[in-house]
PDB file of N, CA and C in Angstrom:
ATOM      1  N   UNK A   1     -13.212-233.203  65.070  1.00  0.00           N
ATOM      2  CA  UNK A   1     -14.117-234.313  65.237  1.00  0.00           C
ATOM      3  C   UNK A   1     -14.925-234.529  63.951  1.00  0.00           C
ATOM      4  N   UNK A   2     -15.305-233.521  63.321  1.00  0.00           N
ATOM      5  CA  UNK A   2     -16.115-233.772  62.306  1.00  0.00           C
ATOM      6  C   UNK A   2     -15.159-234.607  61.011  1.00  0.00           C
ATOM      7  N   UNK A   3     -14.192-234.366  60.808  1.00  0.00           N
ATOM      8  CA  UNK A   3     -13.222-235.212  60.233  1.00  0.00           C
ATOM      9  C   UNK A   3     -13.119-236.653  60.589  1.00  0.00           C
ATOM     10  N   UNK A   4     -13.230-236.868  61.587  1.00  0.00           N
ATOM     11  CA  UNK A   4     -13.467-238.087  62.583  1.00  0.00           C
ATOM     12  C   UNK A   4     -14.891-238.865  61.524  1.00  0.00           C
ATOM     13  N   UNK A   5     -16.248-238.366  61.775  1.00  0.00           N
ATOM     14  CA  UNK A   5     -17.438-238.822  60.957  1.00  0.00           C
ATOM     15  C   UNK A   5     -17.032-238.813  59.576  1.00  0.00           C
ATOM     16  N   UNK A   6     -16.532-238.022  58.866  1.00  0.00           N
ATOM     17  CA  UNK A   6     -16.543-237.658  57.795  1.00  0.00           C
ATOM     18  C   UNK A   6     -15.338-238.923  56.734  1.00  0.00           C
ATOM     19  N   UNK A   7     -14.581-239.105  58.038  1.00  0.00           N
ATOM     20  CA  UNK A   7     -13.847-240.367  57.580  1.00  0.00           C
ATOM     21  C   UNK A   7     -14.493-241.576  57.373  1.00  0.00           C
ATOM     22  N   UNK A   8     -15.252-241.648  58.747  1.00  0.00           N
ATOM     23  CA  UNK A   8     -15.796-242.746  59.344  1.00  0.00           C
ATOM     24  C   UNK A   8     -17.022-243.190  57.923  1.00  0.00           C
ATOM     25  N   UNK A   9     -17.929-242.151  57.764  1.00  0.00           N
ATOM     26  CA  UNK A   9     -19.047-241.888  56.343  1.00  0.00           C
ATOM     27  C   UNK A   9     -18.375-242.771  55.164  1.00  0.00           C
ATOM     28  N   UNK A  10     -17.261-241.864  54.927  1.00  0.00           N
ATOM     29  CA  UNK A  10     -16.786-242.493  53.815  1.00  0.00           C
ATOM     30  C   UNK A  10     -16.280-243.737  53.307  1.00  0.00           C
ATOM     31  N   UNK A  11     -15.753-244.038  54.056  1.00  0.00           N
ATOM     32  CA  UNK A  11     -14.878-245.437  54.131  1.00  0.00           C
ATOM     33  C   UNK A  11     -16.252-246.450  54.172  1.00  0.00           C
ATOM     34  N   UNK A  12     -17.237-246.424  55.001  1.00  0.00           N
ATOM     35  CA  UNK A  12     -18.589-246.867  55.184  1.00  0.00           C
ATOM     36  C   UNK A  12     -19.032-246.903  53.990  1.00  0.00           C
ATOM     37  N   UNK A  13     -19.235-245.840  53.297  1.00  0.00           N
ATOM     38  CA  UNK A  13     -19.686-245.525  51.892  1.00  0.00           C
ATOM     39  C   UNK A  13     -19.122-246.336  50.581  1.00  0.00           C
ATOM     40  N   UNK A  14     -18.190-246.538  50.767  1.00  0.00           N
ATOM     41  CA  UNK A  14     -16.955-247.345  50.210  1.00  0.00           C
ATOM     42  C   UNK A  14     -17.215-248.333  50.526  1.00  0.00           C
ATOM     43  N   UNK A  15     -17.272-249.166  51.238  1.00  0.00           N
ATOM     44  CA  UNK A  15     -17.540-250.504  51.635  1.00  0.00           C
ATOM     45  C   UNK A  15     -19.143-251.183  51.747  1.00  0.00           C
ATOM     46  N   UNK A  16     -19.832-250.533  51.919  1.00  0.00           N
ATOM     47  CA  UNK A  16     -21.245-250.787  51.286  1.00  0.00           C
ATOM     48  C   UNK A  16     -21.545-250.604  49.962  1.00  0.00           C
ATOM     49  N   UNK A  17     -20.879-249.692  49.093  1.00  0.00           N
ATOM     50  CA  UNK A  17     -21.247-249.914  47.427  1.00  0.00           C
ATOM     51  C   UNK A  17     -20.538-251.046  46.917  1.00  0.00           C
ATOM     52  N   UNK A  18     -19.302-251.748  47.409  1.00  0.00           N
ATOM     53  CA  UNK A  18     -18.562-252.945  46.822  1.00  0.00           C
ATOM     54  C   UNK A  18     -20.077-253.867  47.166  1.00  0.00           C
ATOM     55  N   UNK A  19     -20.160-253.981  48.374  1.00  0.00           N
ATOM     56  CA  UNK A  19     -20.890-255.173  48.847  1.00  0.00           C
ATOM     57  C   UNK A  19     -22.189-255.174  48.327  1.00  0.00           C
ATOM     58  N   UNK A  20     -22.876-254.474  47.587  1.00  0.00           N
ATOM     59  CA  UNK A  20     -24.404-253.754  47.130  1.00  0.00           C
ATOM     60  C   UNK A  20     -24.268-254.589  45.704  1.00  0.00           C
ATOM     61  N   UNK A  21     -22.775-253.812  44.914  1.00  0.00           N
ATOM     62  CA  UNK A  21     -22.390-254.687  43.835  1.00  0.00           C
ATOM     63  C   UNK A  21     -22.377-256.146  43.473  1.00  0.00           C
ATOM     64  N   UNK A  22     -21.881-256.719  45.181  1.00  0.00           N
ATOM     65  CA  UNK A  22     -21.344-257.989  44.852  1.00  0.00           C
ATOM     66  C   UNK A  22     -22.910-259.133  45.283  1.00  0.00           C
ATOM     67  N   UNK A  23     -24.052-258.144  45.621  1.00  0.00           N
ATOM     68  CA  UNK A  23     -25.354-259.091  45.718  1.00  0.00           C
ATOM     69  C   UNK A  23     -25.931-259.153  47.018  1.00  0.00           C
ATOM     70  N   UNK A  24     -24.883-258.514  47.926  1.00  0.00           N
ATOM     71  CA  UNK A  24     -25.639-258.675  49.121  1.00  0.00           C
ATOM     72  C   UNK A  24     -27.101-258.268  49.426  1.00  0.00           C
ATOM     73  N   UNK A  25     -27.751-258.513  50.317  1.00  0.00           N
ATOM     74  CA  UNK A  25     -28.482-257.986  51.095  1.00  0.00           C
ATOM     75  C   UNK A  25     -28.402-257.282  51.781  1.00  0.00           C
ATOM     76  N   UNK A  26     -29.423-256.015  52.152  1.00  0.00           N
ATOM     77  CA  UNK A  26     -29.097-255.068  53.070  1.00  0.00           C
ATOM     78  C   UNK A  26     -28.557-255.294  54.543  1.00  0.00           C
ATOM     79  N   UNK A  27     -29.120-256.651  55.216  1.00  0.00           N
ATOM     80  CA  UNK A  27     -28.785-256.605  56.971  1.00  0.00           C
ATOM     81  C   UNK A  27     -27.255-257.231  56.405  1.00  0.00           C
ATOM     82  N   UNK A  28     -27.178-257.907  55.544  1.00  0.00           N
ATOM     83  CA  UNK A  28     -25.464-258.591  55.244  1.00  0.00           C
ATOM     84  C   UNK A  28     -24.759-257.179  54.911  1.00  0.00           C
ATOM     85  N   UNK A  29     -24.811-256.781  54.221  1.00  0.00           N
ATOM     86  CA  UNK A  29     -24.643-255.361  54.067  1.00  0.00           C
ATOM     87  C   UNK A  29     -24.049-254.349  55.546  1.00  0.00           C
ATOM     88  N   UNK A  30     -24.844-254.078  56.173  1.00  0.00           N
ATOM     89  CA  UNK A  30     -24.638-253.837  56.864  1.00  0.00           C
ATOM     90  C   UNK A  30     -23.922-254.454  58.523  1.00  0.00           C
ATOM     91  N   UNK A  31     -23.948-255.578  58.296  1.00  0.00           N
ATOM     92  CA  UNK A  31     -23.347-256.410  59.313  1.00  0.00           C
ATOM     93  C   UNK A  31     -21.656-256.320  58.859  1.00  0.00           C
ATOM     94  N   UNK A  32     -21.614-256.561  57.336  1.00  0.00           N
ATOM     95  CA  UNK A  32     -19.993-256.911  56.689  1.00  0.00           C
ATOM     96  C   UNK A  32     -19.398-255.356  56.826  1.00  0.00           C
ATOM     97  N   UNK A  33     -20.158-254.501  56.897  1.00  0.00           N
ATOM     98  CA  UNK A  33     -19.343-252.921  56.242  1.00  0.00           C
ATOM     99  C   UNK A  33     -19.194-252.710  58.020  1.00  0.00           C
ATOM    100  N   UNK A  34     -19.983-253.000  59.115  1.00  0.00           N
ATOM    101  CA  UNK A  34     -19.618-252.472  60.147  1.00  0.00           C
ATOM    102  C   UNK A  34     -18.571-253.399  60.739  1.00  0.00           C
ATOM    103  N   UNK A  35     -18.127-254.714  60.221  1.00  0.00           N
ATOM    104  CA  UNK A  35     -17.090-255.481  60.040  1.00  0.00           C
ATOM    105  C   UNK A  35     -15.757-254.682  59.560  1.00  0.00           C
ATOM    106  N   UNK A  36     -15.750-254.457  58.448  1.00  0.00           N
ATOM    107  CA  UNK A  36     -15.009-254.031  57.768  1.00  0.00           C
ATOM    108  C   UNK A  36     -14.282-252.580  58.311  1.00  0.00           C
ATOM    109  N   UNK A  37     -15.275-251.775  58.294  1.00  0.00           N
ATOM    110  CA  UNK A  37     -14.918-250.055  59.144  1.00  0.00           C
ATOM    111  C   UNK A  37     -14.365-251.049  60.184  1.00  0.00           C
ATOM    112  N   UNK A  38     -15.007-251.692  60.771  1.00  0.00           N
ATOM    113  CA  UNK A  38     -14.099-251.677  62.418  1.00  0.00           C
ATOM    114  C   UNK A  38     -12.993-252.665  62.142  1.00  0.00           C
ATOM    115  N   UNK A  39     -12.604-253.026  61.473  1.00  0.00           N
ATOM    116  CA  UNK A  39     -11.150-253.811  61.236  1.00  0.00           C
ATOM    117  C   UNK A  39     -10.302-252.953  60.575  1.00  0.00           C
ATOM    118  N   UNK A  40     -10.804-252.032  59.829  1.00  0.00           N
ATOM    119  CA  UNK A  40      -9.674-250.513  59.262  1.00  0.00           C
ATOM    120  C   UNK A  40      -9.453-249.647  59.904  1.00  0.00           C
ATOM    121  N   UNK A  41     -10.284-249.575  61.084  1.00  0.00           N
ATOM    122  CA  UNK A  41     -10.233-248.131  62.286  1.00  0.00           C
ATOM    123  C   UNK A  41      -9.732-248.843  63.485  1.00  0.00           C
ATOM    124  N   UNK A  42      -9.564-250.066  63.488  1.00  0.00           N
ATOM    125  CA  UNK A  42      -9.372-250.648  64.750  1.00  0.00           C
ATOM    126  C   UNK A  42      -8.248-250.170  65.723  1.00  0.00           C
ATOM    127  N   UNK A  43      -8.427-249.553  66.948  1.00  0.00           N
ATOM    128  CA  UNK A  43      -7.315-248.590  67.527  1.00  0.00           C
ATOM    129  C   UNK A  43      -7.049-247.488  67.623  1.00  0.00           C
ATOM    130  N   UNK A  44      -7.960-246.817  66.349  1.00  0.00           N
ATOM    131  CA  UNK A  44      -7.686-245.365  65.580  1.00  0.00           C
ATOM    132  C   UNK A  44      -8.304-244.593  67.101  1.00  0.00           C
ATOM    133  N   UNK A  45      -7.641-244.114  67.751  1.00  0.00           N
ATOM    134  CA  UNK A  45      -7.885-243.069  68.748  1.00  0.00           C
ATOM    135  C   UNK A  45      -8.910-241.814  68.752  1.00  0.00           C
ATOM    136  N   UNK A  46      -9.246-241.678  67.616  1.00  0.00           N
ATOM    137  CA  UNK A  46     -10.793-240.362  66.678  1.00  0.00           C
ATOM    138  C   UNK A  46     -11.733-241.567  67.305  1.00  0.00           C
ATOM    139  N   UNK A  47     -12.116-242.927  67.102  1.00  0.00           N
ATOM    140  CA  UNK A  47     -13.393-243.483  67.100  1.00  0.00           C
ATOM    141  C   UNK A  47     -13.487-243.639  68.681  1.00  0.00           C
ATOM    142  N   UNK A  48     -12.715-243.375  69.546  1.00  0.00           N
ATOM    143  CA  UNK A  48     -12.764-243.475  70.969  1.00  0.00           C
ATOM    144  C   UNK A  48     -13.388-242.351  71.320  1.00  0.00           C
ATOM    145  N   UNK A  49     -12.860-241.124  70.433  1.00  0.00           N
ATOM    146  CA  UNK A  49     -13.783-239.710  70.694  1.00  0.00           C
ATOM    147  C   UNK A  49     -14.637-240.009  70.099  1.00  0.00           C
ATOM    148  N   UNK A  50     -15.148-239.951  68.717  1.00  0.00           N
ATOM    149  CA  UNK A  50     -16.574-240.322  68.245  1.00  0.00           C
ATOM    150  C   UNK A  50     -17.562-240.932  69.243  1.00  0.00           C
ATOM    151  N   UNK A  51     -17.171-242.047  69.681  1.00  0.00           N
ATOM    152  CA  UNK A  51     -17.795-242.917  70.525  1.00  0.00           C
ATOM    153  C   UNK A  51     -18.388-242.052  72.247  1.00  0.00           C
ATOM    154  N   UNK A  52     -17.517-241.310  72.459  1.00  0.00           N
ATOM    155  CA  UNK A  52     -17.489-240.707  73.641  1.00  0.00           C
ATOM    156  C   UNK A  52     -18.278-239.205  73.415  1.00  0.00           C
ATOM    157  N   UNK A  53     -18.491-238.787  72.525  1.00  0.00           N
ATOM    158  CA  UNK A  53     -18.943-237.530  71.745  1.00  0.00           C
ATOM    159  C   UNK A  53     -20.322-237.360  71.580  1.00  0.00           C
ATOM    160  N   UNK A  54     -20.812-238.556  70.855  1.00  0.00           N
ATOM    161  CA  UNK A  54     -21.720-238.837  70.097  1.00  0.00           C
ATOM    162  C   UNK A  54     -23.463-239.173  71.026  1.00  0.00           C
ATOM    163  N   UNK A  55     -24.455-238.875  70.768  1.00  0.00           N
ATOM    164  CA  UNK A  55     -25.184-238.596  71.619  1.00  0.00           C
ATOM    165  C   UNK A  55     -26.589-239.556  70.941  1.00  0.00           C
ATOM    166  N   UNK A  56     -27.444-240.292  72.334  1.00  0.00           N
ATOM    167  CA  UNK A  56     -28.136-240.704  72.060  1.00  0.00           C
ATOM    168  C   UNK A  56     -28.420-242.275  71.523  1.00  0.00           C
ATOM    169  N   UNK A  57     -28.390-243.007  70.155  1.00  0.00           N
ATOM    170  CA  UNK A  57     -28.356-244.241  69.858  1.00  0.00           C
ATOM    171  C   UNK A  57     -27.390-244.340  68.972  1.00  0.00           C
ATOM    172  N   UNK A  58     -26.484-243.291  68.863  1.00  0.00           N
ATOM    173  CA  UNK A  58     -25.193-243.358  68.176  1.00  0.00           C
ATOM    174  C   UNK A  58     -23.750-243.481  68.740  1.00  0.00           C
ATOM    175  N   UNK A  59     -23.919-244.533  70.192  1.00  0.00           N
ATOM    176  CA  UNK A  59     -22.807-244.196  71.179  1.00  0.00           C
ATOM    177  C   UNK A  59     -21.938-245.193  70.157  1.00  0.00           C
ATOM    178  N   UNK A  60     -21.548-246.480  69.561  1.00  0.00           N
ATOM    179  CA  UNK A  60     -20.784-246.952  69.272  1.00  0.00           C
ATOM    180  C   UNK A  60     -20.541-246.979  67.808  1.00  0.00           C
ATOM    181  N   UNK A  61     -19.533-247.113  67.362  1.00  0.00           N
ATOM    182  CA  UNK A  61     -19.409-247.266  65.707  1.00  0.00           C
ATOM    183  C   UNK A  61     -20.458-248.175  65.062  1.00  0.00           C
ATOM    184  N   UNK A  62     -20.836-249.073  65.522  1.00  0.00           N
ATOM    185  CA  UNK A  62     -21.548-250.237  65.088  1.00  0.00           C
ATOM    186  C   UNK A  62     -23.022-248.949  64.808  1.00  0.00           C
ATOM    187  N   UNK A  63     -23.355-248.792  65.839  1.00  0.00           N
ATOM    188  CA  UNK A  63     -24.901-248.097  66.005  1.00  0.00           C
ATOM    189  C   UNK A  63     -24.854-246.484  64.748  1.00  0.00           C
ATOM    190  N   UNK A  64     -23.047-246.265  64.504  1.00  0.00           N
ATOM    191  CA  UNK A  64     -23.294-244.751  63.646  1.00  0.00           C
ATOM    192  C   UNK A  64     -23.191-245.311  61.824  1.00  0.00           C
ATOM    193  N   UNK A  65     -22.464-246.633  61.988  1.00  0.00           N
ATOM    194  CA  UNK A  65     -22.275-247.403  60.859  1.00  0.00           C
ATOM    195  C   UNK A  65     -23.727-247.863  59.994  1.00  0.00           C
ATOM    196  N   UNK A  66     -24.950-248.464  61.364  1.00  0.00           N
ATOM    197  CA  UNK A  66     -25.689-248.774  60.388  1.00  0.00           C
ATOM    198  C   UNK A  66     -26.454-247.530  60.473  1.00  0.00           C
ATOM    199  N   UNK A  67     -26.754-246.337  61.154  1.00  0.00           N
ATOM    200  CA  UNK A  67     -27.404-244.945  60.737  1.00  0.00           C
ATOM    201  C   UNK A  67     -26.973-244.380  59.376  1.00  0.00           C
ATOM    202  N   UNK A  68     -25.457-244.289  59.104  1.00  0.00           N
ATOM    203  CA  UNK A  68     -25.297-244.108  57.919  1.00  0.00           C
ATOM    204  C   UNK A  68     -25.933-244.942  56.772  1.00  0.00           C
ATOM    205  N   UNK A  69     -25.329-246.183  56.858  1.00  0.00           N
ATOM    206  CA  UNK A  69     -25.926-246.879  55.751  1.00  0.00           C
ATOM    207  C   UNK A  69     -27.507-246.880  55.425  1.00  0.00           C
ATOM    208  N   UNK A  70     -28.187-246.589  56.476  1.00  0.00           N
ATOM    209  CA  UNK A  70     -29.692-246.548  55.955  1.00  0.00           C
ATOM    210  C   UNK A  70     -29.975-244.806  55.360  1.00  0.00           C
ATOM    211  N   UNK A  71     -29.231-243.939  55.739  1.00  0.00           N
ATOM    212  CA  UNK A  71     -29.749-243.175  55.237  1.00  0.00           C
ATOM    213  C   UNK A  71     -28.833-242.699  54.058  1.00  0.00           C
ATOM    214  N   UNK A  72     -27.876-243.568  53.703  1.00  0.00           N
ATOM    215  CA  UNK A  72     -26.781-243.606  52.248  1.00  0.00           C
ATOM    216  C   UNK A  72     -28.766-244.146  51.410  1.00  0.00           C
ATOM    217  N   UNK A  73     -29.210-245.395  52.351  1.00  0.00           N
ATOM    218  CA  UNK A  73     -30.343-246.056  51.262  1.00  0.00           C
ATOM    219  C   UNK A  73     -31.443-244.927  51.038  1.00  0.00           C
ATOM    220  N   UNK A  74     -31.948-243.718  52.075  1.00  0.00           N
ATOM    221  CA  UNK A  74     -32.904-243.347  51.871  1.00  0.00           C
ATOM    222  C   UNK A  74     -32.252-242.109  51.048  1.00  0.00           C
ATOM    223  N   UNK A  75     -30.905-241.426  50.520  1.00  0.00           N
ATOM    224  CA  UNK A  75     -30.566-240.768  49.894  1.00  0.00           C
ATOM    225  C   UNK A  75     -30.150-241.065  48.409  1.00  0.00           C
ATOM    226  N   UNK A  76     -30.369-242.481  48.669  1.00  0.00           N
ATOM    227  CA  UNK A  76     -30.209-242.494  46.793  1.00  0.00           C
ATOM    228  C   UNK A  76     -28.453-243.263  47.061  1.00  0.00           C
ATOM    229  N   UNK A  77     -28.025-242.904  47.696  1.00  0.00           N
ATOM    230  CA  UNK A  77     -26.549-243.014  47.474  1.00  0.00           C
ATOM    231  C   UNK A  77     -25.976-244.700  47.247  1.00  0.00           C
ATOM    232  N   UNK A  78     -27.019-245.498  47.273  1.00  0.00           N
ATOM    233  CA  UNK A  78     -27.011-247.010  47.758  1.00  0.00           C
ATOM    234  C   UNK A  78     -28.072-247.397  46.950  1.00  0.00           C
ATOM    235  N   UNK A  79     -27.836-248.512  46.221  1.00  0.00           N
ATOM    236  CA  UNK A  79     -29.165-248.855  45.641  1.00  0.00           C
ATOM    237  C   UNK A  79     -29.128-250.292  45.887  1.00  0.00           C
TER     238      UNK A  79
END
């Protein structure tokens, strides 16, 4: 499972520094990358466990997509 996030992080990570580059704004930002993850994972059988796993305000990709991205912003990793 942790492979599961760790995919999920990255690819996220990946797709919010293009979009950071290209001028967006943070809520665009984050609206397009949880777009994006979920049109590359779409089906992927891990995000059904993620989803089912995951505890609290992180039940759907959408809700773990923008947790990451804000704290990619409060780690520096995102500017």
């Amino acid at each position: 499972m942790a492979h599961g996030f760790s995919s999920e992080y990255n690819s996220a990570l990946a797709q919010a520094k293009e979009l950071r580059k290209a001028g967006f704004s943070w809520s665009d930002t984050i609206k397009q990358t949880t777009k994006l993850v979920g049109e590359e994972t779409d089906g992927k059988r891990w995000v059904q466990t993620l989803d089912a796993f995951s505890k609290k305000d992180y039940k759907t990709q959408d809700a773990r997509i923008k947790a990451y991205i804000m704290q990619m912003k409060i780690n520096g990793e995102l500017k």
